[in-house]
C-alpha atoms as a PDB file:
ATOM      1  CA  UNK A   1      27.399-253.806 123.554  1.00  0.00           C
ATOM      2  CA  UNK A   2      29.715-254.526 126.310  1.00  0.00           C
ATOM      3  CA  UNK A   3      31.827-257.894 125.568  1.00  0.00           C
ATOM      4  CA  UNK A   4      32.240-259.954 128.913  1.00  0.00           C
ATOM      5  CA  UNK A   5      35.984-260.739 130.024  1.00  0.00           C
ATOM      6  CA  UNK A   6      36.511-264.228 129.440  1.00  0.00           C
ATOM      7  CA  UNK A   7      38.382-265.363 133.025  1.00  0.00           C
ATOM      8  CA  UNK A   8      40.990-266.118 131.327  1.00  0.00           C
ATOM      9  CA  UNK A   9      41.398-262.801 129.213  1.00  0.00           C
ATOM     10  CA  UNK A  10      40.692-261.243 132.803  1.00  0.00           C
ATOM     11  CA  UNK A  11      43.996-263.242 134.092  1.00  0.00           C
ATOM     12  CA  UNK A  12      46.043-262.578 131.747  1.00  0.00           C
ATOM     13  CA  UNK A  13      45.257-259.018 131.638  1.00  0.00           C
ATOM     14  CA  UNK A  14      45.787-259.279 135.578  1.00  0.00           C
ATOM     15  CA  UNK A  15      48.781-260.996 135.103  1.00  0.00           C
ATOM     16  CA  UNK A  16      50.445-258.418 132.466  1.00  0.00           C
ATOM     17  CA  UNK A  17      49.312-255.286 134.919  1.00  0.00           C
ATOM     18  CA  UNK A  18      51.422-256.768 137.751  1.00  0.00           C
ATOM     19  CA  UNK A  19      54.346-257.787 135.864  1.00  0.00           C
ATOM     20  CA  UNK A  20      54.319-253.704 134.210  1.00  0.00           C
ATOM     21  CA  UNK A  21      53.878-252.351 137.607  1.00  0.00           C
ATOM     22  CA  UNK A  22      56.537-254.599 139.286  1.00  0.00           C
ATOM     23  CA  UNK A  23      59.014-253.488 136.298  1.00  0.00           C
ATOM     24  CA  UNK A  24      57.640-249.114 136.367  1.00  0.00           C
ATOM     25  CA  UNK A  25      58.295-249.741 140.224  1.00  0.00           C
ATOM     26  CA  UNK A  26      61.469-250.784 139.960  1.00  0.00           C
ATOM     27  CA  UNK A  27      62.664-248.336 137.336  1.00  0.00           C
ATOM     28  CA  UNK A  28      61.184-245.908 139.542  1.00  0.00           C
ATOM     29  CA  UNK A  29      63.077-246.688 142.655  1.00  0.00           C
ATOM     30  CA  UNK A  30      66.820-246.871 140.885  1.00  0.00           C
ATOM     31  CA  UNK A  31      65.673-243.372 139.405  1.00  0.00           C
ATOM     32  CA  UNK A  32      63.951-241.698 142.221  1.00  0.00           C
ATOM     33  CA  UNK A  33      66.446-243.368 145.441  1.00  0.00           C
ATOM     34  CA  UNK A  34      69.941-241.726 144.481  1.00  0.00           C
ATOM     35  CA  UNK A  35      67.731-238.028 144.835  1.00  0.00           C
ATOM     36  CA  UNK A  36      67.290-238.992 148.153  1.00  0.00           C
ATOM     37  CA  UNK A  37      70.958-240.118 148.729  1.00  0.00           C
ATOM     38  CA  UNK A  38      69.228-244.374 149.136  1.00  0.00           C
ATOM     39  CA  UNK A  39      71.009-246.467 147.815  1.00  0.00           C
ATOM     40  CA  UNK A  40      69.664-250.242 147.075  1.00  0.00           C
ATOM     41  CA  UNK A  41      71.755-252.753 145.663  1.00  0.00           C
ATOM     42  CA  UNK A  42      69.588-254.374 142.676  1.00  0.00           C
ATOM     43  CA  UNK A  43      68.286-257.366 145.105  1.00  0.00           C
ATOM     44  CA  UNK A  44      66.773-254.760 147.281  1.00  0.00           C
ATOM     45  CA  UNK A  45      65.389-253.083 144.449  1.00  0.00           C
ATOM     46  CA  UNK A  46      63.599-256.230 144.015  1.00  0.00           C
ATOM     47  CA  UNK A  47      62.092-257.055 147.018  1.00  0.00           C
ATOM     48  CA  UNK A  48      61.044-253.568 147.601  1.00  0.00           C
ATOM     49  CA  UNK A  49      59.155-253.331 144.181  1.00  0.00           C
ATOM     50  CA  UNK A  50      57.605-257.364 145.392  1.00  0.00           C
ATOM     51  CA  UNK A  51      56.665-255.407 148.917  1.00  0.00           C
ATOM     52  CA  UNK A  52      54.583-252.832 146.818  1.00  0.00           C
ATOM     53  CA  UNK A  53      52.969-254.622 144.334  1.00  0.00           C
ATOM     54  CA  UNK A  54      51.560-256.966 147.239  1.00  0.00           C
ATOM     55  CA  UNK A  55      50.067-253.694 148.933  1.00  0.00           C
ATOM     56  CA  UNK A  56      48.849-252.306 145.659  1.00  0.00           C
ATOM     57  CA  UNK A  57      46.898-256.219 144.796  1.00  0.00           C
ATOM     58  CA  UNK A  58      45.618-255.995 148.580  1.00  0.00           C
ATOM     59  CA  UNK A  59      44.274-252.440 148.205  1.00  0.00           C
ATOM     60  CA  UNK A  60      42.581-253.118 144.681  1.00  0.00           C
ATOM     61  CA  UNK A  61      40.842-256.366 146.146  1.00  0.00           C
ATOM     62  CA  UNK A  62      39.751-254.489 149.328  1.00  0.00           C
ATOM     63  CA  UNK A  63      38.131-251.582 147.584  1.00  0.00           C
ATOM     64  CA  UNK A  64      36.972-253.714 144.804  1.00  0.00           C
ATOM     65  CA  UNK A  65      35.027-255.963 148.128  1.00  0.00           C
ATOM     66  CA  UNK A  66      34.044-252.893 149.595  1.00  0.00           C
ATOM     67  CA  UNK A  67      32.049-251.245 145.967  1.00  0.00           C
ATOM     68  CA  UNK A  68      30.587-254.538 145.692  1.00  0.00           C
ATOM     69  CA  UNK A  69      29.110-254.359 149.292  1.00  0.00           C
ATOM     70  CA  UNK A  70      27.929-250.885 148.541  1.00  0.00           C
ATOM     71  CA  UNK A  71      26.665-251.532 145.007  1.00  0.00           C
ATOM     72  CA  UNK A  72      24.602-254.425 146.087  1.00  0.00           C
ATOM     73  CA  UNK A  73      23.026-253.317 149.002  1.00  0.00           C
END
């Protein structure tokens, strides 16, 4: 059968995808910028990498609101 996430095990798994996607995002951006002739000291490297992983956790929760609202109607 299907095991139920614990909240905690949900968390934590939560938790870990943020942390990988703030490090693959930064990675990313001091591999992709110098193609493009950016260059970001490692601070701004940073805070851009913070900037997107806020608007990735916004868009998850608002589609994630929305399928609820359609599943439940």
């Amino acid at each position: 059968g299907c095991m139920k996430q614990s909240r905690l095990m949900s968390l934590g798994e939560a938790a870990v995808n943020v942390a990988v996607g703030y490090v693959l995002a930064i990675a990313t951006q001091i591999a992709v910028f110098p193609w493009f002739g950016i260059e970001a000291a490692m601070s701004e490297h940073l805070t851009i990498g913070l900037v997107f992983i806020c608007v990735s956790l916004l868009r998850g929760y608002l589609l994630r609101r929305m399928f609820e609202r359609l599943h439940g109607e």
